[in-house]
N, C-alpha and C. Protein backbone atom coordinates (compact mmCIF):
# COMPACT_ATOMS: atom_id res chain seq x y z
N UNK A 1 0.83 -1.20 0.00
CA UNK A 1 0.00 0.00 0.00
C UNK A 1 0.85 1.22 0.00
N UNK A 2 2.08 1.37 1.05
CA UNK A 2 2.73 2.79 0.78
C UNK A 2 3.67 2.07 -0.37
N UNK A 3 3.82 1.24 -0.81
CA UNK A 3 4.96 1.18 -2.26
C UNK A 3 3.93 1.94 -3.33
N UNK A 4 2.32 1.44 -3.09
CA UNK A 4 1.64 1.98 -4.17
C UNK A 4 1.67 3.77 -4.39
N UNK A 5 1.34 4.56 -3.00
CA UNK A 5 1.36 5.65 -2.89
C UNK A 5 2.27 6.20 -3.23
N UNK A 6 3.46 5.60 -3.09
CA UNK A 6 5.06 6.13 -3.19
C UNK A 6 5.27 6.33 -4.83
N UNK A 7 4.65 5.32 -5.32
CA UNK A 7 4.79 5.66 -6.76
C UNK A 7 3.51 6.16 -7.78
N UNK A 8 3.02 6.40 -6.98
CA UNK A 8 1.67 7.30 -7.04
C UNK A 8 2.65 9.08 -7.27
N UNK A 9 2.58 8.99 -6.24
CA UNK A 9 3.43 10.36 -5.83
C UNK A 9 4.35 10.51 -6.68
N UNK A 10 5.38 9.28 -7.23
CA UNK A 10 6.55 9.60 -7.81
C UNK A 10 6.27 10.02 -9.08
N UNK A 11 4.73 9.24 -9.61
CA UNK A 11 4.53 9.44 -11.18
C UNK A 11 4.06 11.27 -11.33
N UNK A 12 3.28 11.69 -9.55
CA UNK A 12 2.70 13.00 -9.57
C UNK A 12 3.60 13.91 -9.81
N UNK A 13 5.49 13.58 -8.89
CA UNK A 13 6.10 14.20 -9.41
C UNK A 13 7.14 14.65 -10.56
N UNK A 14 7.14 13.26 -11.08
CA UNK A 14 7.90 13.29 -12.35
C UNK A 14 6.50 13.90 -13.25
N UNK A 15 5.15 13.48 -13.51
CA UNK A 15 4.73 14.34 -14.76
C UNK A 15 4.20 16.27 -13.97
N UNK A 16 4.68 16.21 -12.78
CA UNK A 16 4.73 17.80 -12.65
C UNK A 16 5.92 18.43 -13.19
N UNK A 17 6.68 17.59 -12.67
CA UNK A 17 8.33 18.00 -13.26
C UNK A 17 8.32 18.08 -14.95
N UNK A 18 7.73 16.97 -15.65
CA UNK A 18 7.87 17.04 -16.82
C UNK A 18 7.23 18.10 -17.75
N UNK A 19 5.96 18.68 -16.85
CA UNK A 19 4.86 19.73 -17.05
C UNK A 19 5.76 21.17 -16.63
N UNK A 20 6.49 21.41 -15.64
CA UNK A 20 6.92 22.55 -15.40
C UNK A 20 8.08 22.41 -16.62
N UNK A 21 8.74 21.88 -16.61
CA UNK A 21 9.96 21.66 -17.65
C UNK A 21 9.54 21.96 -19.42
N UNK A 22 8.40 21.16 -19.56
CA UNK A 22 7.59 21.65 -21.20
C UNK A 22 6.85 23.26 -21.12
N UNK A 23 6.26 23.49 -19.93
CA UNK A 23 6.31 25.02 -19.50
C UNK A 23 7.49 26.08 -20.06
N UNK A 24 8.58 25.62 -18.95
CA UNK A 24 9.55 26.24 -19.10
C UNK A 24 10.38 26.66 -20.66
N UNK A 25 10.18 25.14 -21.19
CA UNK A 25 10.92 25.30 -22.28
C UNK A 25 9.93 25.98 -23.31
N UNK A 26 8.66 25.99 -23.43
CA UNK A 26 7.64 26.75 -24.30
C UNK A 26 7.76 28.00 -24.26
N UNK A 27 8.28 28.27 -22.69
CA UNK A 27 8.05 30.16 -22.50
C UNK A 27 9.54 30.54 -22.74
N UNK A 28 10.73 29.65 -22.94
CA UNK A 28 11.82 30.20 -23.40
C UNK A 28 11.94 30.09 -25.05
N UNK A 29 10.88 29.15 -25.59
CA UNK A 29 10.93 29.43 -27.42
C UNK A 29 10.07 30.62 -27.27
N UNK A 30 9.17 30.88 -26.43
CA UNK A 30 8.38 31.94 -26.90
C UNK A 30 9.62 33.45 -26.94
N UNK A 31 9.74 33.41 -25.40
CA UNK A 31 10.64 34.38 -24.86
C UNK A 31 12.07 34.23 -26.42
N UNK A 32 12.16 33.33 -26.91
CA UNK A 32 13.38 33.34 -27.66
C UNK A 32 12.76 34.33 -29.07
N UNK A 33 11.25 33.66 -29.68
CA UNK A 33 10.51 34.18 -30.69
C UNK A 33 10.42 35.77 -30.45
N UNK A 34 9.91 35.72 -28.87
CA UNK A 34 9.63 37.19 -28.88
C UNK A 34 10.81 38.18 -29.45
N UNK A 35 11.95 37.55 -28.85
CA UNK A 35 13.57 38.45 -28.56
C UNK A 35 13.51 38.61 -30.25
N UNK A 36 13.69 37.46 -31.09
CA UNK A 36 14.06 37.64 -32.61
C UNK A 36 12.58 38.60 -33.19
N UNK A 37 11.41 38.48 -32.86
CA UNK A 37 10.97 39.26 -33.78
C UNK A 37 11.17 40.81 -33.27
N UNK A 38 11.58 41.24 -31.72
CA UNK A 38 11.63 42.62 -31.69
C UNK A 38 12.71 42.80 -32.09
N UNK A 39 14.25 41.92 -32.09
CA UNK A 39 15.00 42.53 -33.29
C UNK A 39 15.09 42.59 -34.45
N UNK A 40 13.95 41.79 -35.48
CA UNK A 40 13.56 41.66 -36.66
C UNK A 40 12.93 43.58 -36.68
N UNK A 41 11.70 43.54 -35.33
CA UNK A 41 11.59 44.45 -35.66
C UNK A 41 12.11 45.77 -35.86
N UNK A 42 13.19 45.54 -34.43
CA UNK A 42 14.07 47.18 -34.53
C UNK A 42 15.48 47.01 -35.43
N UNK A 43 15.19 45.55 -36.42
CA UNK A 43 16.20 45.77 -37.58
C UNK A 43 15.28 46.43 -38.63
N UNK A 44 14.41 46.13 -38.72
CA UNK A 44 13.24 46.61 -39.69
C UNK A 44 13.12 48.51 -39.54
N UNK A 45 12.90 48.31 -38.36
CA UNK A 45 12.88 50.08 -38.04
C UNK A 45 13.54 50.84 -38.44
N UNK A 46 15.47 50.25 -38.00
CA UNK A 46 16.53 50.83 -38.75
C UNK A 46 16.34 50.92 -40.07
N UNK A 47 16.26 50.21 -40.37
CA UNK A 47 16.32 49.79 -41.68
C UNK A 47 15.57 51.01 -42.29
N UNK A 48 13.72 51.29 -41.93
CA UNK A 48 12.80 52.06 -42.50
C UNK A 48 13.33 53.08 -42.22
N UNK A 49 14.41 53.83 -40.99
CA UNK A 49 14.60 54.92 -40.58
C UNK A 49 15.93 55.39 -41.66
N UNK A 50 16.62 54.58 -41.61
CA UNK A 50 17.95 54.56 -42.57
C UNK A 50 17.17 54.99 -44.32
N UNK A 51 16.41 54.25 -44.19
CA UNK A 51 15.93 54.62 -46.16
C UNK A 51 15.07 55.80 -45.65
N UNK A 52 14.00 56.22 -45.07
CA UNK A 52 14.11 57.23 -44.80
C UNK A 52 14.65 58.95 -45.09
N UNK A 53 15.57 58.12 -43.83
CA UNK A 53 16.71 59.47 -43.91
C UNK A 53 17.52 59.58 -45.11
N UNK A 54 17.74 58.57 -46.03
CA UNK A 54 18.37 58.05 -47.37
C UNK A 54 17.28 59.55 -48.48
N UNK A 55 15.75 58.58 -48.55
CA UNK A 55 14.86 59.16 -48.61
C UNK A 55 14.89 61.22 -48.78
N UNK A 56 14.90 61.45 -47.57
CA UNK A 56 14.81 63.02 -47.07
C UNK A 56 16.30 63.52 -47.88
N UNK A 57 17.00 62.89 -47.63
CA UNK A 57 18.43 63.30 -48.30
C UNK A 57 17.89 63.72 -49.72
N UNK A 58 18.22 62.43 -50.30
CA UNK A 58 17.95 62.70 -51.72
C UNK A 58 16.66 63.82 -52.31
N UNK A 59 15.42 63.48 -51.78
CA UNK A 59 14.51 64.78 -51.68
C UNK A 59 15.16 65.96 -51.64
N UNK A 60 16.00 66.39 -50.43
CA UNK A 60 16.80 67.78 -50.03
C UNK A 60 17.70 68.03 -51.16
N UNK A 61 18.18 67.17 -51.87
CA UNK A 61 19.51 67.65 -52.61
C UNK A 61 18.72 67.91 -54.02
N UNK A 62 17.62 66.93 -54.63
CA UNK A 62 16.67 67.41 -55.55
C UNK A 62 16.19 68.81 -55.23
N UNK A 63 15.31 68.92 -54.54
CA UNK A 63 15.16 70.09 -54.09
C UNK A 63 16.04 71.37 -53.95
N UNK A 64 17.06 71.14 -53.37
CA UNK A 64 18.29 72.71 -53.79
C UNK A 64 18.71 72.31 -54.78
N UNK A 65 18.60 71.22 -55.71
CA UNK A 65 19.12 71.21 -57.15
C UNK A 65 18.09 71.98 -57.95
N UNK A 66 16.86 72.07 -57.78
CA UNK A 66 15.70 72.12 -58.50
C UNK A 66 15.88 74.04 -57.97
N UNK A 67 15.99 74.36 -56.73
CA UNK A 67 16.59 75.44 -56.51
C UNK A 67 17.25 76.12 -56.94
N UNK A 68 18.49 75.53 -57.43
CA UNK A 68 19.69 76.07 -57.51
C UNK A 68 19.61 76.41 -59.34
N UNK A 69 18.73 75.51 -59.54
CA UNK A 69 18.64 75.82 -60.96
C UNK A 69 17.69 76.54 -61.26
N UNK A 70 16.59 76.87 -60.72
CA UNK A 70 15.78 78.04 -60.60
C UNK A 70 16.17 79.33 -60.63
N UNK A 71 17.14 79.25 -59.69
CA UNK A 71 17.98 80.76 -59.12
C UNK A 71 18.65 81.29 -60.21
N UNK A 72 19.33 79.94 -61.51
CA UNK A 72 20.30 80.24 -62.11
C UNK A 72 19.49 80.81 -63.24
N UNK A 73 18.10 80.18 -63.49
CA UNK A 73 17.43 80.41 -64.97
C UNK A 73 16.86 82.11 -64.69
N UNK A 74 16.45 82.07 -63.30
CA UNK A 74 16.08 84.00 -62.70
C UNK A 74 17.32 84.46 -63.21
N UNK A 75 18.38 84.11 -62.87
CA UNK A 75 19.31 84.82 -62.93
C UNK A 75 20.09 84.94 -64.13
N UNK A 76 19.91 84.18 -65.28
CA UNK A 76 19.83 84.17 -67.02
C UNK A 76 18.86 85.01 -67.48
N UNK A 77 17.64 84.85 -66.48
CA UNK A 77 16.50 85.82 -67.17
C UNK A 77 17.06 87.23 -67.05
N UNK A 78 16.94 87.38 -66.16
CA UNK A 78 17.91 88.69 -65.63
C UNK A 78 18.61 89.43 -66.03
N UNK A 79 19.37 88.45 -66.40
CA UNK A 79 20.75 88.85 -67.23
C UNK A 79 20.47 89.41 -68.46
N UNK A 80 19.38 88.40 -69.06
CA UNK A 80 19.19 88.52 -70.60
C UNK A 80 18.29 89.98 -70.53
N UNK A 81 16.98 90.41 -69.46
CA UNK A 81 16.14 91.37 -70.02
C UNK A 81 17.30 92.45 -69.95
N UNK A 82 18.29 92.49 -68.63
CA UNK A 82 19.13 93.74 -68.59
C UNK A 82 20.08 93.81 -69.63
N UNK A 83 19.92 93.01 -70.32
CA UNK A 83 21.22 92.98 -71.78
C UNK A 83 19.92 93.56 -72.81
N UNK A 84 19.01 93.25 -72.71
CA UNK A 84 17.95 93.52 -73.99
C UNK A 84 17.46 95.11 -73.50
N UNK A 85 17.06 95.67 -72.18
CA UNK A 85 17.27 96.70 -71.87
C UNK A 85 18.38 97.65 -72.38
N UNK A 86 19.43 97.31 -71.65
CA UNK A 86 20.16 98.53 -72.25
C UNK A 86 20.68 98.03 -73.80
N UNK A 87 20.55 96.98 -74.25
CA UNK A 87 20.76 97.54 -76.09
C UNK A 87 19.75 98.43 -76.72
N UNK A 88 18.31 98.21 -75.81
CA UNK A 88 17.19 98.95 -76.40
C UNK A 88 17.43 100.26 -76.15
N UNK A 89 18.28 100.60 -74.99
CA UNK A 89 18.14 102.19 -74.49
C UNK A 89 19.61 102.74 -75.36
N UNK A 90 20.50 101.88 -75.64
CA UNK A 90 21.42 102.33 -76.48
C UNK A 90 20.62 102.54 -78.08
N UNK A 91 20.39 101.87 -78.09
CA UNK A 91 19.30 102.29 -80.06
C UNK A 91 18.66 103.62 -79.79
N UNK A 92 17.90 103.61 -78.27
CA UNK A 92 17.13 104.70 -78.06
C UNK A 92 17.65 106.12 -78.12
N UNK A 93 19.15 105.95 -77.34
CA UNK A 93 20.34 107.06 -77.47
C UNK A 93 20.56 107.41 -78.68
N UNK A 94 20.94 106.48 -79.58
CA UNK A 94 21.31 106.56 -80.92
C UNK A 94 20.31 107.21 -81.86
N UNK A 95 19.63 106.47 -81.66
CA UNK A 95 18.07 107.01 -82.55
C UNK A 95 17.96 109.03 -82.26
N UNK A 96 18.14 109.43 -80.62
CA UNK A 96 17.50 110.83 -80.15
C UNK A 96 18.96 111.30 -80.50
N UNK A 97 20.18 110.87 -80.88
CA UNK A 97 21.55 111.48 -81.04
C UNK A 97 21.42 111.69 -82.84
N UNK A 98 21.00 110.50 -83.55
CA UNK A 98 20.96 110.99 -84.80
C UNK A 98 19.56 112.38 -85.34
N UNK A 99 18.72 112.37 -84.49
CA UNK A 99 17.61 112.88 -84.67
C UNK A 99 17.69 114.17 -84.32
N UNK A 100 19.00 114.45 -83.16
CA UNK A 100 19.70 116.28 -82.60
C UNK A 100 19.78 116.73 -84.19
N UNK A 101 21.30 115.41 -84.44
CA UNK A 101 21.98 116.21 -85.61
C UNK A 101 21.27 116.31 -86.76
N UNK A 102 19.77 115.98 -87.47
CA UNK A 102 19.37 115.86 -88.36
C UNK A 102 18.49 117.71 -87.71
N UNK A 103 17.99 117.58 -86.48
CA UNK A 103 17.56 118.77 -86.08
C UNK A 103 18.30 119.81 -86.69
N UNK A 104 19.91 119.90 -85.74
CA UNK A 104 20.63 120.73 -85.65
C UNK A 104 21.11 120.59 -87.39
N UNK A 105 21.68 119.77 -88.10
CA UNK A 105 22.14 119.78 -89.48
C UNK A 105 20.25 121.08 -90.24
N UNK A 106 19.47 120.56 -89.93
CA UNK A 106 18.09 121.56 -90.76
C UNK A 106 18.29 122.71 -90.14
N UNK A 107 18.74 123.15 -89.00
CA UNK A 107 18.45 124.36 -88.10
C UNK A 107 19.36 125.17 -88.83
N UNK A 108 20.88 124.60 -89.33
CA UNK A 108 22.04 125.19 -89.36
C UNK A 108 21.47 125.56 -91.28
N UNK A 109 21.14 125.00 -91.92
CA UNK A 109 20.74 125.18 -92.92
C UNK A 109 19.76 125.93 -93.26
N UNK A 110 18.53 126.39 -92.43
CA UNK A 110 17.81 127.21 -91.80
C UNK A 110 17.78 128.30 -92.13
N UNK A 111 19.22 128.47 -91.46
CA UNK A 111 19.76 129.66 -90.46
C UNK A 111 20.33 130.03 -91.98
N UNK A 112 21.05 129.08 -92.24
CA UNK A 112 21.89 129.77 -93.91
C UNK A 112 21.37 130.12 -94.77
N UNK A 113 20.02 129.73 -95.07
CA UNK A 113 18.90 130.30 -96.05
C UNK A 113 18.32 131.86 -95.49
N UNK A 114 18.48 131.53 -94.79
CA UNK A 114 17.43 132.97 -93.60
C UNK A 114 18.96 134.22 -93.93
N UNK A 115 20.30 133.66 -93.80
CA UNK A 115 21.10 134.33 -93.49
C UNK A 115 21.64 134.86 -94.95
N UNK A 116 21.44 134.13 -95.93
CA UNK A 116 21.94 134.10 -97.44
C UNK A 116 20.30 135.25 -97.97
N UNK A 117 18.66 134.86 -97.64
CA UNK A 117 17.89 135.73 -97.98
C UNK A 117 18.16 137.08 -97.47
N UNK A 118 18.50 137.45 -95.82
CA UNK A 118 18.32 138.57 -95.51
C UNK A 118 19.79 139.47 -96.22
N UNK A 119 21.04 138.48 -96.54
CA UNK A 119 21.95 139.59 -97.30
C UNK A 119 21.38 139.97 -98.53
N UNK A 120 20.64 139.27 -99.28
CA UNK A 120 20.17 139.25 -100.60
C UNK A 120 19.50 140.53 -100.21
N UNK A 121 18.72 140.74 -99.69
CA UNK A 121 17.69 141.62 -99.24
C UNK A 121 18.15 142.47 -99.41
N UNK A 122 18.93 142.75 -98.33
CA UNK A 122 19.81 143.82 -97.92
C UNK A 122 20.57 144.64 -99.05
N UNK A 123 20.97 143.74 -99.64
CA UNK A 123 21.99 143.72 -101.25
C UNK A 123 21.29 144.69 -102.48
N UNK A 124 19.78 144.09 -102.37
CA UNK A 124 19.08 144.81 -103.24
C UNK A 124 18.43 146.07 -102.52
N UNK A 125 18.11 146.19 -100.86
CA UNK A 125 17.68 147.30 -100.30
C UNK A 125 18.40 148.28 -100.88
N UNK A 126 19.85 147.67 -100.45
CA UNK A 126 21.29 148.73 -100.34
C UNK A 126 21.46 149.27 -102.22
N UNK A 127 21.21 148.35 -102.82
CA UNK A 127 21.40 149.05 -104.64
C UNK A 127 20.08 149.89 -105.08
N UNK A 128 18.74 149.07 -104.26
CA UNK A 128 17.70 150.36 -104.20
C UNK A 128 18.38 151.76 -104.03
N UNK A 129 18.48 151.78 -102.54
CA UNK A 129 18.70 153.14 -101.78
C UNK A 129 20.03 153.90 -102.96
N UNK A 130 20.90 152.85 -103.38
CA UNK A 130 22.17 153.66 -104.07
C UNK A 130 21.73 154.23 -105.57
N UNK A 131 20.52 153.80 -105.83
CA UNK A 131 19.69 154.10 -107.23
C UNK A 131 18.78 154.54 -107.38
N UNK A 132 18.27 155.17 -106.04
CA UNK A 132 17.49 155.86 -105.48
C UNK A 132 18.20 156.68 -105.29
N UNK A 133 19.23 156.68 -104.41
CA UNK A 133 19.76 157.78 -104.25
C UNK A 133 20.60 158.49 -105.59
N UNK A 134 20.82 157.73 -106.33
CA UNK A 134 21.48 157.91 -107.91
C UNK A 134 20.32 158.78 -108.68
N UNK A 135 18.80 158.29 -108.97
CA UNK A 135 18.22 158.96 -109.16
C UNK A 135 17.47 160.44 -108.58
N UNK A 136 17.97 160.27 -107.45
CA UNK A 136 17.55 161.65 -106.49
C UNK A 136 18.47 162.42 -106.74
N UNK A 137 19.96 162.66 -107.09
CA UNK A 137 21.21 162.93 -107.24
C UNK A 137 20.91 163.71 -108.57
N UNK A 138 20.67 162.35 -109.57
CA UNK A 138 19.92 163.04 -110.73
C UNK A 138 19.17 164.52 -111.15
N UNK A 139 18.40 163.88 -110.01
CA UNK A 139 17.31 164.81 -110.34
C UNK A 139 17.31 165.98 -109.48
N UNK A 140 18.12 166.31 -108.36
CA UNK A 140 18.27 167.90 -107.95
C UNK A 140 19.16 167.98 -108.69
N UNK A 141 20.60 167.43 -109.42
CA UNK A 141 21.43 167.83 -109.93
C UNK A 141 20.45 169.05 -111.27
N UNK A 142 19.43 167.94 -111.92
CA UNK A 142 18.84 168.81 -112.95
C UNK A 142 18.12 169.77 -112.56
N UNK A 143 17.19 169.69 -110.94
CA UNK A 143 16.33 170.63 -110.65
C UNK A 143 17.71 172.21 -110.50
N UNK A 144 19.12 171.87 -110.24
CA UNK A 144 19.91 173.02 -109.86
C UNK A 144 20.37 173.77 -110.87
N UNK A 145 20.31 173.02 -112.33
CA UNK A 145 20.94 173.43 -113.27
C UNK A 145 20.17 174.83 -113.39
N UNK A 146 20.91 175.84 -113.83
CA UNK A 146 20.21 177.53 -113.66
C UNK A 146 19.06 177.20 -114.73
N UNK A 147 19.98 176.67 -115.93
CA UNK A 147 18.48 176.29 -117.48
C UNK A 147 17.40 175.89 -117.21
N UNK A 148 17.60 174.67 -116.17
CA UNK A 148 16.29 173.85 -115.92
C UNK A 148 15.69 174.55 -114.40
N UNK A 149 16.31 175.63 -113.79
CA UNK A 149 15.90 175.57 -112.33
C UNK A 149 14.39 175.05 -111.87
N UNK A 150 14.50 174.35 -110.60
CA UNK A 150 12.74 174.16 -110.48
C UNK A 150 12.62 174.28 -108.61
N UNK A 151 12.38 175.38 -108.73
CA UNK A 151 12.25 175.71 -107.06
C UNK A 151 11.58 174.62 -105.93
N UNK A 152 10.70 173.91 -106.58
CA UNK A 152 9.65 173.15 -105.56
C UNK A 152 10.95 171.63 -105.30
N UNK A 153 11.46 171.21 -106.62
CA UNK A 153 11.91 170.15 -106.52
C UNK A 153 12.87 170.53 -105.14
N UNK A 154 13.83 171.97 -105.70
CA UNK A 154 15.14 172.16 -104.71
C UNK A 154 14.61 172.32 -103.51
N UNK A 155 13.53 172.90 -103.15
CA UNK A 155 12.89 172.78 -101.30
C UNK A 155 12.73 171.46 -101.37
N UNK A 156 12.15 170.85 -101.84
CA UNK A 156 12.35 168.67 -101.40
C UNK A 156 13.67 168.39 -101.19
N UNK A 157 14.42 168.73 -101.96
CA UNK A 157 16.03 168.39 -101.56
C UNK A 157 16.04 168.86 -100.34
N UNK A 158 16.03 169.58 -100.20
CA UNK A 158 16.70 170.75 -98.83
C UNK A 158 15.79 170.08 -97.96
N UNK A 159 14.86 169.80 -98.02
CA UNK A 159 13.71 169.24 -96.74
C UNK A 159 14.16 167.91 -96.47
N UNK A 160 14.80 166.77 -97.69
CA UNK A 160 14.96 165.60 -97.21
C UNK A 160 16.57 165.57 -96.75
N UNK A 161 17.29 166.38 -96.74
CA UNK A 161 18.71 166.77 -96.67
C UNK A 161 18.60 166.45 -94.97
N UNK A 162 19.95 166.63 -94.13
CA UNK A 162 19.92 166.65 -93.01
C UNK A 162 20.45 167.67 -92.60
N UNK A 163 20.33 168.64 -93.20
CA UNK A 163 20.60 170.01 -92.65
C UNK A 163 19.76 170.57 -91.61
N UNK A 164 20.25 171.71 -90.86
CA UNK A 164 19.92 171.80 -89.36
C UNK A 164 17.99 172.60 -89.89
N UNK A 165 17.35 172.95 -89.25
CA UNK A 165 15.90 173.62 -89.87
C UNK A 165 16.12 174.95 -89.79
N UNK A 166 16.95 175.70 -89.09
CA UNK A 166 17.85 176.94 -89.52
C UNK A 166 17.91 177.44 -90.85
N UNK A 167 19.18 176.42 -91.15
CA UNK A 167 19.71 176.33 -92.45
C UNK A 167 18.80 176.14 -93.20
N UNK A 168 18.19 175.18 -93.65
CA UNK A 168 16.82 174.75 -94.38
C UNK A 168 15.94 175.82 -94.73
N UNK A 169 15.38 176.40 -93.43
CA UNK A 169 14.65 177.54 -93.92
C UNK A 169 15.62 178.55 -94.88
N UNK A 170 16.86 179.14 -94.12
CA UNK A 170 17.28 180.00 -95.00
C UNK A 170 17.43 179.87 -96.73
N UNK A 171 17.72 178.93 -96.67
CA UNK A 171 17.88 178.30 -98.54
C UNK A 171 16.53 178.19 -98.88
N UNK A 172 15.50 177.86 -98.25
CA UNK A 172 14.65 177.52 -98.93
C UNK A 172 14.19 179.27 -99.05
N UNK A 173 14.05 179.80 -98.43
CA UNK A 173 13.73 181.60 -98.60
C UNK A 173 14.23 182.20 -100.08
N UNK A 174 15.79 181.47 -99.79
CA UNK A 174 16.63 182.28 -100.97
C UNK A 174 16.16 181.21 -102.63
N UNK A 175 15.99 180.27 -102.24
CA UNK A 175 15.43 179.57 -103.50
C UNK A 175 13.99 180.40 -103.87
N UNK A 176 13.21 180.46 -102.74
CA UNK A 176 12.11 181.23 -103.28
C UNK A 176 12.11 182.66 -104.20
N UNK A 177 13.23 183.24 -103.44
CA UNK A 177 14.01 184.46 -104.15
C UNK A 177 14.09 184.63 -105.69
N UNK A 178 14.93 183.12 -105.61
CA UNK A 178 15.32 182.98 -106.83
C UNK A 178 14.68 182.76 -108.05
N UNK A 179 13.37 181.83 -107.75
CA UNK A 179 12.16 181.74 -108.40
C UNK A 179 11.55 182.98 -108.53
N UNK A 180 11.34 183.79 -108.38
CA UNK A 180 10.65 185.08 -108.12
C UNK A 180 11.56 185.65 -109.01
N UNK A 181 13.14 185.65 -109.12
CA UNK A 181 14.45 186.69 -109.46
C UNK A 181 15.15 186.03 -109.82
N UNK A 182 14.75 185.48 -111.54
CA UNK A 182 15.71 184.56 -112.40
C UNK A 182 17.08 185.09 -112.13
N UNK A 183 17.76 186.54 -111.95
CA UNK A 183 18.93 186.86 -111.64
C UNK A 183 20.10 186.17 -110.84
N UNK A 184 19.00 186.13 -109.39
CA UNK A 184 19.30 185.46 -108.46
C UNK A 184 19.69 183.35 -108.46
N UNK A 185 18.93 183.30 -109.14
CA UNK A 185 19.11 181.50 -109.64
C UNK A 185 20.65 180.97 -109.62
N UNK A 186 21.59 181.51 -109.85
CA UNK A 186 22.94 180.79 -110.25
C UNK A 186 23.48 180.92 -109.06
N UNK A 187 23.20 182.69 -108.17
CA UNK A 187 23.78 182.40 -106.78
C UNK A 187 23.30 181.80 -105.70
N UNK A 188 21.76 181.53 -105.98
CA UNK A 188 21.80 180.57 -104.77
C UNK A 188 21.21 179.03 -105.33
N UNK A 189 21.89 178.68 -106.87
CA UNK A 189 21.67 177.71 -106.90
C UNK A 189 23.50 176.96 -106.10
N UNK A 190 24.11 177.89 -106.70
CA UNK A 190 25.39 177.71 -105.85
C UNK A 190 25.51 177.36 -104.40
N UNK A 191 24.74 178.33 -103.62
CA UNK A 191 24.66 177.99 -102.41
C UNK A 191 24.42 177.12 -101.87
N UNK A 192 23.02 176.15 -102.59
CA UNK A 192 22.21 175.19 -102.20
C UNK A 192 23.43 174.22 -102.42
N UNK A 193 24.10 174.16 -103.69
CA UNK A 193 25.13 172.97 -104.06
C UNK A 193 26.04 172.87 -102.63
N UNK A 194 26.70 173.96 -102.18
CA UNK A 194 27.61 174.29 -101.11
C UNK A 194 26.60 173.72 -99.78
N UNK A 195 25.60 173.91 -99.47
CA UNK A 195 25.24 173.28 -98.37
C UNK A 195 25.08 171.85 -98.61
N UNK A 196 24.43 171.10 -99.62
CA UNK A 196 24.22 169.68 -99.78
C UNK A 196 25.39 169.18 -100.01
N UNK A 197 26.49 169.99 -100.00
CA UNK A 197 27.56 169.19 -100.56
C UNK A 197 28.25 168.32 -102.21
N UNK A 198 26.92 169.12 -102.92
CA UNK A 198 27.19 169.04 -104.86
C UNK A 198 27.75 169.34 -105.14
């Protein structure tokens, strides 16, 4: 009876033993599974964090490439309107520089027509007045002659003369004289010559 119990007991404790032991070893494959998949997982992590950051890199360097070439094409644009600017404002110079001298070349030509008419003018005023005055010369010369005397003409002389109005009157008195006193005619046609200077 206790041999029976004894191995009663012995079988209770060998299949407890064998039960804690298949325990044990289940929760150390687990405990082993667990360990490999959280370093599966925090190889995995690295891994996602590494491509990632791989990832962001390459993005960043696209990006200031995509930048950098932006900056450069602004800065071609740039280049090019301020090159197309000032060639336009140089034509523009050129254009208002040829357009002075076409001014100034008509002004100066202008001026030489204006300056060539008013001598002309002048030219013929001046051979007027000298043929005018040629014919005025003329003609007191004949109004003085004693043959032809003509009293009215010789007071026009004497009036357009620049003799003082003194003088003027006196000759013109003695011309009247003389008209009146054919006698008188030669001496004060004389006189009149001596004041006008004939």
């Amino acid at each position: 009876m206790n041999r029976n119990i004894l191995i009663a007991l012995l079988i209770v404790v060998l299949a407890g033993g064998g039960y804690y032991y298949y325990s044990a070893q289940k929760a150390a494959e687990e405990a082993a599974a667990a360990q490999k998949a959280a370093d599966e997982a925090a190889a995995a992590a690295a891994e996602a964090a590494k491509k990632a950051e791989e990832e962001a890199a390459a993005k960043a360097a696209e990006e200031a490439k995509a930048a950098e070439e932006a900056a450069a094409a602004a800065a071609a644009e740039a280049a090019k309107a301020a090159e197309e600017a000032a060639a336009k404002a140089a034509e523009e110079a050129q254009k208002a520089a040829e357009e002075a001298a076409a001014a100034a070349q008509s002004a100066v030509e202008e001026a030489a027509d204006a300056v060539e008419g008013a001598v002309q003018e002048a030219t013929e005023a001046a051979t007027g007045a000298v043929e005018a005055a040629g014919d005025a010369a003329a003609d007191i010369g004949a109004a003085l002659d004693p043959a032809n005397f003509d009293a009215e003409k010789v007071k026009g002389a004497i009036d357009a003369s620049t003799l003082d109005d003194a003088t003027k009157s006196t000759l013109k008195t003695a011309v009247d004289g003389a008209a009146a006193n054919p006698a008188l005619v030669q001496t004060v046609v004389d006189q009149v010559k001596a004041a006008l200077g004939l």
